[in-house]
N, C-alpha and C. Protein backbone atom coordinates (compact mmCIF):
# COMPACT_ATOMS: atom_id res chain seq x y z
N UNK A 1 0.84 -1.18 0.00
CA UNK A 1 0.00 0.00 0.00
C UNK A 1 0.88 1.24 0.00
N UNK A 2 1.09 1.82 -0.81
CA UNK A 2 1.16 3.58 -1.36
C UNK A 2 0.43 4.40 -0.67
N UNK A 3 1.14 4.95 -0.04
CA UNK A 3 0.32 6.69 0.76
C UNK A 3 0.34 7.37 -0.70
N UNK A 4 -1.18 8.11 -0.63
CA UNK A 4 -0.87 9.13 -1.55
C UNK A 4 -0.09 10.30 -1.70
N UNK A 5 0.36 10.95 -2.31
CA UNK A 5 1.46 11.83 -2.63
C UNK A 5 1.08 13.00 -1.97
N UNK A 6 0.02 13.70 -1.91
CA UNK A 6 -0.07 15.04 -1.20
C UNK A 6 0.03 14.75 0.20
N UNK A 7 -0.30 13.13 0.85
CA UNK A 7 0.23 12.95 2.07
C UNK A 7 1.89 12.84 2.22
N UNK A 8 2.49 12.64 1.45
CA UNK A 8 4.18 12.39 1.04
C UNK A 8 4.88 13.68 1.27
N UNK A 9 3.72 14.68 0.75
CA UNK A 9 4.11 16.00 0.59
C UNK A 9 4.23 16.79 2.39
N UNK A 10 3.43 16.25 3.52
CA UNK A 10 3.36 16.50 4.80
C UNK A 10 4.65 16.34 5.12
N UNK A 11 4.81 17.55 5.89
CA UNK A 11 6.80 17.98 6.37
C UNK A 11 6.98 16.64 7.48
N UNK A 12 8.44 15.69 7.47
CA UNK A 12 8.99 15.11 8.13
C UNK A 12 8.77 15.54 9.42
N UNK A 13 9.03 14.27 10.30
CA UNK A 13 9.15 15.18 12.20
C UNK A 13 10.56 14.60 12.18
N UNK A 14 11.12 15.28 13.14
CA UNK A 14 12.21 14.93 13.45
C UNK A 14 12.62 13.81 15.14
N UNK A 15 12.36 12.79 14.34
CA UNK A 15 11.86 11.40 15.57
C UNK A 15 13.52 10.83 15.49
N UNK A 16 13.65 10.11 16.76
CA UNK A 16 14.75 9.23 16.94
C UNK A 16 15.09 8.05 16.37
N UNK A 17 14.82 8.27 14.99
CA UNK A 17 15.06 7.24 14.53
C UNK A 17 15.71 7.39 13.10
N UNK A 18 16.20 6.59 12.27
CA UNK A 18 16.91 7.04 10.75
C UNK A 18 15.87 6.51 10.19
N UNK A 19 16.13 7.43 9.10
CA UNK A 19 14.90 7.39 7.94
C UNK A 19 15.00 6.06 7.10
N UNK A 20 16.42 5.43 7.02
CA UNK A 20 16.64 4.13 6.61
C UNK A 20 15.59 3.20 7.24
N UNK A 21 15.08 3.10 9.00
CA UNK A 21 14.35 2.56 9.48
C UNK A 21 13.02 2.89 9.38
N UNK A 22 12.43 4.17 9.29
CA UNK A 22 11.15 4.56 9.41
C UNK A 22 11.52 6.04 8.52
N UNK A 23 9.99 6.36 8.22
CA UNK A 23 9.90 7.27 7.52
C UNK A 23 8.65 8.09 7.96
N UNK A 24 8.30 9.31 8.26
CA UNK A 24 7.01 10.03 8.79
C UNK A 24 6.86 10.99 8.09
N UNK A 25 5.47 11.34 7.72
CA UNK A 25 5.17 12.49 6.91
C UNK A 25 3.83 13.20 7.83
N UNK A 26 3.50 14.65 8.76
CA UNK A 26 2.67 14.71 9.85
C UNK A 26 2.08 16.32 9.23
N UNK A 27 0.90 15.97 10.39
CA UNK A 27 0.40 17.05 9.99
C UNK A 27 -0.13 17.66 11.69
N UNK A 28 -0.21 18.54 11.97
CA UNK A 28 -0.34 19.15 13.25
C UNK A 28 -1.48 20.36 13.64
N UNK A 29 -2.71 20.34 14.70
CA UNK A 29 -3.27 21.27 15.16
C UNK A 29 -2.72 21.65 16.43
N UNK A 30 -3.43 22.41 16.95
CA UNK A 30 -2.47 22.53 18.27
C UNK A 30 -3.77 22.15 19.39
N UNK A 31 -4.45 20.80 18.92
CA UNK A 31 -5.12 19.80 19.46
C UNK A 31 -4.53 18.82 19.32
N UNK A 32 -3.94 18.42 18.86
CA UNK A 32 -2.74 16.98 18.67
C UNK A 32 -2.01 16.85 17.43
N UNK A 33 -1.43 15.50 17.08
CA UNK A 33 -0.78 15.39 15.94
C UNK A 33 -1.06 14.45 15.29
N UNK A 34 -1.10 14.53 13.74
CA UNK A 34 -1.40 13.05 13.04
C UNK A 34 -0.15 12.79 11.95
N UNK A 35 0.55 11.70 12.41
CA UNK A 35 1.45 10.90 11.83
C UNK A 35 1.50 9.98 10.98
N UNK A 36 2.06 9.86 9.39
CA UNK A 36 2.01 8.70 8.97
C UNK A 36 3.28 8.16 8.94
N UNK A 37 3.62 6.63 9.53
CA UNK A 37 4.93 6.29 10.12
C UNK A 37 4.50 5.06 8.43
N UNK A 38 6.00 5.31 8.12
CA UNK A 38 6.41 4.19 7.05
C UNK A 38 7.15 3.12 7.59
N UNK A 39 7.66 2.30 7.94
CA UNK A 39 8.27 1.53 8.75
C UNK A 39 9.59 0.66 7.30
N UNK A 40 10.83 0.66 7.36
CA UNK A 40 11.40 0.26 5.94
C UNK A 40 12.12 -0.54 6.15
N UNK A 41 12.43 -1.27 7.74
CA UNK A 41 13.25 -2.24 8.10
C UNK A 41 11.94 -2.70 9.55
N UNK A 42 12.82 -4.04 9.82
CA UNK A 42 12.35 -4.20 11.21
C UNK A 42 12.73 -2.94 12.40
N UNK A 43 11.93 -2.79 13.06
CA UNK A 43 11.95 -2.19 13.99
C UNK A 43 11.73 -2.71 15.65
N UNK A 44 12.66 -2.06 16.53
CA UNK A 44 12.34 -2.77 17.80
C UNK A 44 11.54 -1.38 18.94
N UNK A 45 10.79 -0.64 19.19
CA UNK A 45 10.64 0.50 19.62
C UNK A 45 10.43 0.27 21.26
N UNK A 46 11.89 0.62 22.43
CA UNK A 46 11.34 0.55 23.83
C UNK A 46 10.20 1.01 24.23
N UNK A 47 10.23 0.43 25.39
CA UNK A 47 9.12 1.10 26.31
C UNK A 47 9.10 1.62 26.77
N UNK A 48 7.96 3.20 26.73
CA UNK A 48 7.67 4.49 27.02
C UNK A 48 6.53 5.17 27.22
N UNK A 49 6.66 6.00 27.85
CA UNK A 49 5.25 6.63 27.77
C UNK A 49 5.23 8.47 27.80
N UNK A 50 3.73 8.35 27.51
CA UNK A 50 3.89 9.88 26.95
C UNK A 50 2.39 10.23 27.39
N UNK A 51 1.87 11.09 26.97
CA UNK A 51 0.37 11.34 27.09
C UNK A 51 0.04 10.71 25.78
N UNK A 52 -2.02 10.52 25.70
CA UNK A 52 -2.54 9.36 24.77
C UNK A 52 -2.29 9.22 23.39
N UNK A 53 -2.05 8.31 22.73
CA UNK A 53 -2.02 7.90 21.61
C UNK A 53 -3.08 7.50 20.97
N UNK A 54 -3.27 7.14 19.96
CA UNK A 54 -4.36 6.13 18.79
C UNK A 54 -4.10 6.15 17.65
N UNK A 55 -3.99 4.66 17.57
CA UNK A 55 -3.88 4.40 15.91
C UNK A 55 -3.92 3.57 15.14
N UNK A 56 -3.81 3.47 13.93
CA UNK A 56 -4.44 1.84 13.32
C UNK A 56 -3.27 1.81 12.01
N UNK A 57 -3.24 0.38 12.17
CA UNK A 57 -2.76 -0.05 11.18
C UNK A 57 -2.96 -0.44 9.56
N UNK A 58 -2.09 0.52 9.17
CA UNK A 58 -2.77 0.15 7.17
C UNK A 58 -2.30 -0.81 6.71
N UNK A 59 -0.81 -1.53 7.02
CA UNK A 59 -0.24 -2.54 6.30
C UNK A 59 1.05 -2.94 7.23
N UNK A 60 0.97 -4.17 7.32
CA UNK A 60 2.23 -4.85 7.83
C UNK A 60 2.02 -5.66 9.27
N UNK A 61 2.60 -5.52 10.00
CA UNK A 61 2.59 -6.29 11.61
C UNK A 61 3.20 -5.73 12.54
N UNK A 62 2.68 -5.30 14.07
CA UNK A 62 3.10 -5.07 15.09
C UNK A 62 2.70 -5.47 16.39
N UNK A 63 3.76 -6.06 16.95
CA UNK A 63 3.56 -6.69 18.50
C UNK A 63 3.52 -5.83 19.37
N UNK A 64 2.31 -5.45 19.57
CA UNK A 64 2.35 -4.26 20.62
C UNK A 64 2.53 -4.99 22.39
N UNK A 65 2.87 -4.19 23.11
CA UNK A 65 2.85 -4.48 24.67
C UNK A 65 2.65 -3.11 24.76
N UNK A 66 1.19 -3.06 25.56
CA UNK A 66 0.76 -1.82 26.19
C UNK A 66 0.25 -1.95 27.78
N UNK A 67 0.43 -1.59 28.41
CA UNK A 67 0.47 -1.88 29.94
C UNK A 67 0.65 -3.10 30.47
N UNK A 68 1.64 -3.83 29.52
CA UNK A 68 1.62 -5.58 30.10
C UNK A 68 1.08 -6.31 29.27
N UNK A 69 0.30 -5.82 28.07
CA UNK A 69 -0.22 -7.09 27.96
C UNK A 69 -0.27 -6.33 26.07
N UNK A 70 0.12 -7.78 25.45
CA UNK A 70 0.87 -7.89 24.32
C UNK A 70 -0.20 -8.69 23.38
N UNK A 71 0.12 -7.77 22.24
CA UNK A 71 -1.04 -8.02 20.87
C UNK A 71 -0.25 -8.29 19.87
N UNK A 72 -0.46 -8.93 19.03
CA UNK A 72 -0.14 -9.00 17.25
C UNK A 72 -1.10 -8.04 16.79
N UNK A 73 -0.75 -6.99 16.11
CA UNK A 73 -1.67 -6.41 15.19
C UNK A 73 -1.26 -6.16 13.69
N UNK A 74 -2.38 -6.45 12.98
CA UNK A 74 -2.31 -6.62 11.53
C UNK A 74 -3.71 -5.62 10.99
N UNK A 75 -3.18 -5.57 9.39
CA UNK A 75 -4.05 -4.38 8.97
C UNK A 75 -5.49 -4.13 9.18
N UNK A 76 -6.16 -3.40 9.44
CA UNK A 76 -7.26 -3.07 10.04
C UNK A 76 -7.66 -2.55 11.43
N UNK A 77 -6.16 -3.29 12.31
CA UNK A 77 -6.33 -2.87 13.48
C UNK A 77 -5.95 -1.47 13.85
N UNK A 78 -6.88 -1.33 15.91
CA UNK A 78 -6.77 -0.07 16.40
C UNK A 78 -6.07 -0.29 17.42
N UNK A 79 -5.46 0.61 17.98
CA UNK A 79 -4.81 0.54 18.75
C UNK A 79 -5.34 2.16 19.92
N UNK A 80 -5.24 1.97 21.35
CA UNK A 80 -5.70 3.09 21.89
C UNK A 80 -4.97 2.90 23.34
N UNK A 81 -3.81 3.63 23.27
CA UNK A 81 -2.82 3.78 24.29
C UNK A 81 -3.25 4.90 25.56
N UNK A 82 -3.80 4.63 26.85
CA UNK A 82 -4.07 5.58 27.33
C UNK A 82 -3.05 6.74 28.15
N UNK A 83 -3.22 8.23 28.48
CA UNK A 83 -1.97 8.77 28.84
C UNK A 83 -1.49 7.94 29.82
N UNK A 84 0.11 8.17 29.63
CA UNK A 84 0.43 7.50 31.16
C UNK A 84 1.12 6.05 30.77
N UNK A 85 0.63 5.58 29.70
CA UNK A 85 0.55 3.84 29.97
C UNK A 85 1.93 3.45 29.43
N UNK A 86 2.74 2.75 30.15
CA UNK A 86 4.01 2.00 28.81
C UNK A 86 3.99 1.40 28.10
N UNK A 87 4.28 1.70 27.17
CA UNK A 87 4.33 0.54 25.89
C UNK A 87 5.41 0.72 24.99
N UNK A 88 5.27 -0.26 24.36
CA UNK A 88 6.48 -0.73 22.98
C UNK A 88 6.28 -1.55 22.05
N UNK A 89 6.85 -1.78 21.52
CA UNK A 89 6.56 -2.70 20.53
C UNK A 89 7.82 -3.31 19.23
N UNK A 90 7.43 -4.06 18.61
CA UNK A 90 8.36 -4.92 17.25
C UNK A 90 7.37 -4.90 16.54
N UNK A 91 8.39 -3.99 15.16
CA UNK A 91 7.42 -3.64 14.12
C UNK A 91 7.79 -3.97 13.00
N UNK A 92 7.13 -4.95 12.07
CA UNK A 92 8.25 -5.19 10.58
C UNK A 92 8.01 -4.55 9.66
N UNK A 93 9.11 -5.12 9.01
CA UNK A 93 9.78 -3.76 8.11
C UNK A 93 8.32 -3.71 6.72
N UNK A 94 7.62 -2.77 5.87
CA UNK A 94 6.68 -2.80 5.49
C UNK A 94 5.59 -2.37 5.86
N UNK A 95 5.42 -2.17 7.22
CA UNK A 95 4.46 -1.81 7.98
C UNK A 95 4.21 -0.03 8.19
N UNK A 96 2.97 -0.21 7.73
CA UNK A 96 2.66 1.48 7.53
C UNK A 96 1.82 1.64 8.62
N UNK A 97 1.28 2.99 9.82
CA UNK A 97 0.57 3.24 10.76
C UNK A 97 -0.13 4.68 10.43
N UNK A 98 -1.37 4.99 10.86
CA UNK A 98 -1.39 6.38 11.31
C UNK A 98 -1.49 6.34 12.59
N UNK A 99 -0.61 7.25 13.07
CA UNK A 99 -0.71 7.73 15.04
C UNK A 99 -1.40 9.09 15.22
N UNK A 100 -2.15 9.06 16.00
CA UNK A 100 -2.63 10.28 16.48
C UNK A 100 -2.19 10.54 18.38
N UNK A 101 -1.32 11.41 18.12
CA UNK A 101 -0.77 11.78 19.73
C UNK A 101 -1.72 13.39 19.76
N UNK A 102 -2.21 12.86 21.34
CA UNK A 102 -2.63 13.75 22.54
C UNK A 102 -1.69 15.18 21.98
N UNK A 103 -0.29 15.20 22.42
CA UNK A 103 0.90 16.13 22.21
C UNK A 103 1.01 16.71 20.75
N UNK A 104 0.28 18.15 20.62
CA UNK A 104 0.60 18.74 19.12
C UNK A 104 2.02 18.31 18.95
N UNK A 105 2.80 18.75 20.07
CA UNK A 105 4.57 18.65 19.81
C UNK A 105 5.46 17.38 20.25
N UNK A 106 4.69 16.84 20.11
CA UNK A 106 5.22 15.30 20.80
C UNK A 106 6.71 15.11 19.71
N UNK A 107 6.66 15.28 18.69
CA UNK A 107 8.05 15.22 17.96
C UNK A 107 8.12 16.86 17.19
N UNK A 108 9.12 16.88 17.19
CA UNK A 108 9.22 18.92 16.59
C UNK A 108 9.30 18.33 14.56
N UNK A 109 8.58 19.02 13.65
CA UNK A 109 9.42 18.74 12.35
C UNK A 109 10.55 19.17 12.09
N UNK A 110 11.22 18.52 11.16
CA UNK A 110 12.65 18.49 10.64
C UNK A 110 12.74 19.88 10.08
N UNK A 111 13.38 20.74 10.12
CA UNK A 111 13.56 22.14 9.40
C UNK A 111 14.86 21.63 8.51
């Protein structure tokens, strides 16, 4: 699955990670943020927490662990991280997400 191009066109964030591994294209109110994460290798992402998340998966696989307790998710799925909660996850490589974080500024974009 292909993101469309005017979504391609949404400015990078500047996340901890190399673009070799993941790739993000976001868009921001200053009610939260919406992320589209490309994923281009396996990924291993610790466990952390932040204020709430949500998001679903368009293509690929991720083992989520969210307060303890650990999912396979595959395309179609939602995911709904509440503030506060730890989680992490293993994500393979192929796997596309949209995230919606609580935090307009949860990652700053790349200038």
């Amino acid at each position: 699955m292909e993101l469309p191009e005017f979504i391609k066109k949404f400015p990078a964030l500047d996340i901890p990670f190399p673009d070799d591994v993941v790739t993000s294209h976001a868009i921001r109110s200053d009610a939260g943020l919406v992320v589209f994460f490309d994923f281009v290798k396996d990924m291993v992402l610790p466990p952390h927490s932040h204020l709430a998340q949500w998001g679903t998966v368009l293509s690929g696989e991720i083992e989520f662990t969210i307060a303890g307790e650990t999912k396979t998710l595959g395309p179609g799925a939602i995911y709904d991280i509440p503030s506060g909660a730890e989680h992490g996850a293993v994500i393979k490589a192929g796997t596309k997400v949209i995230d919606v974080f609580e935090e307009p500024d949860r990652y700053p974009f790349r200038t």
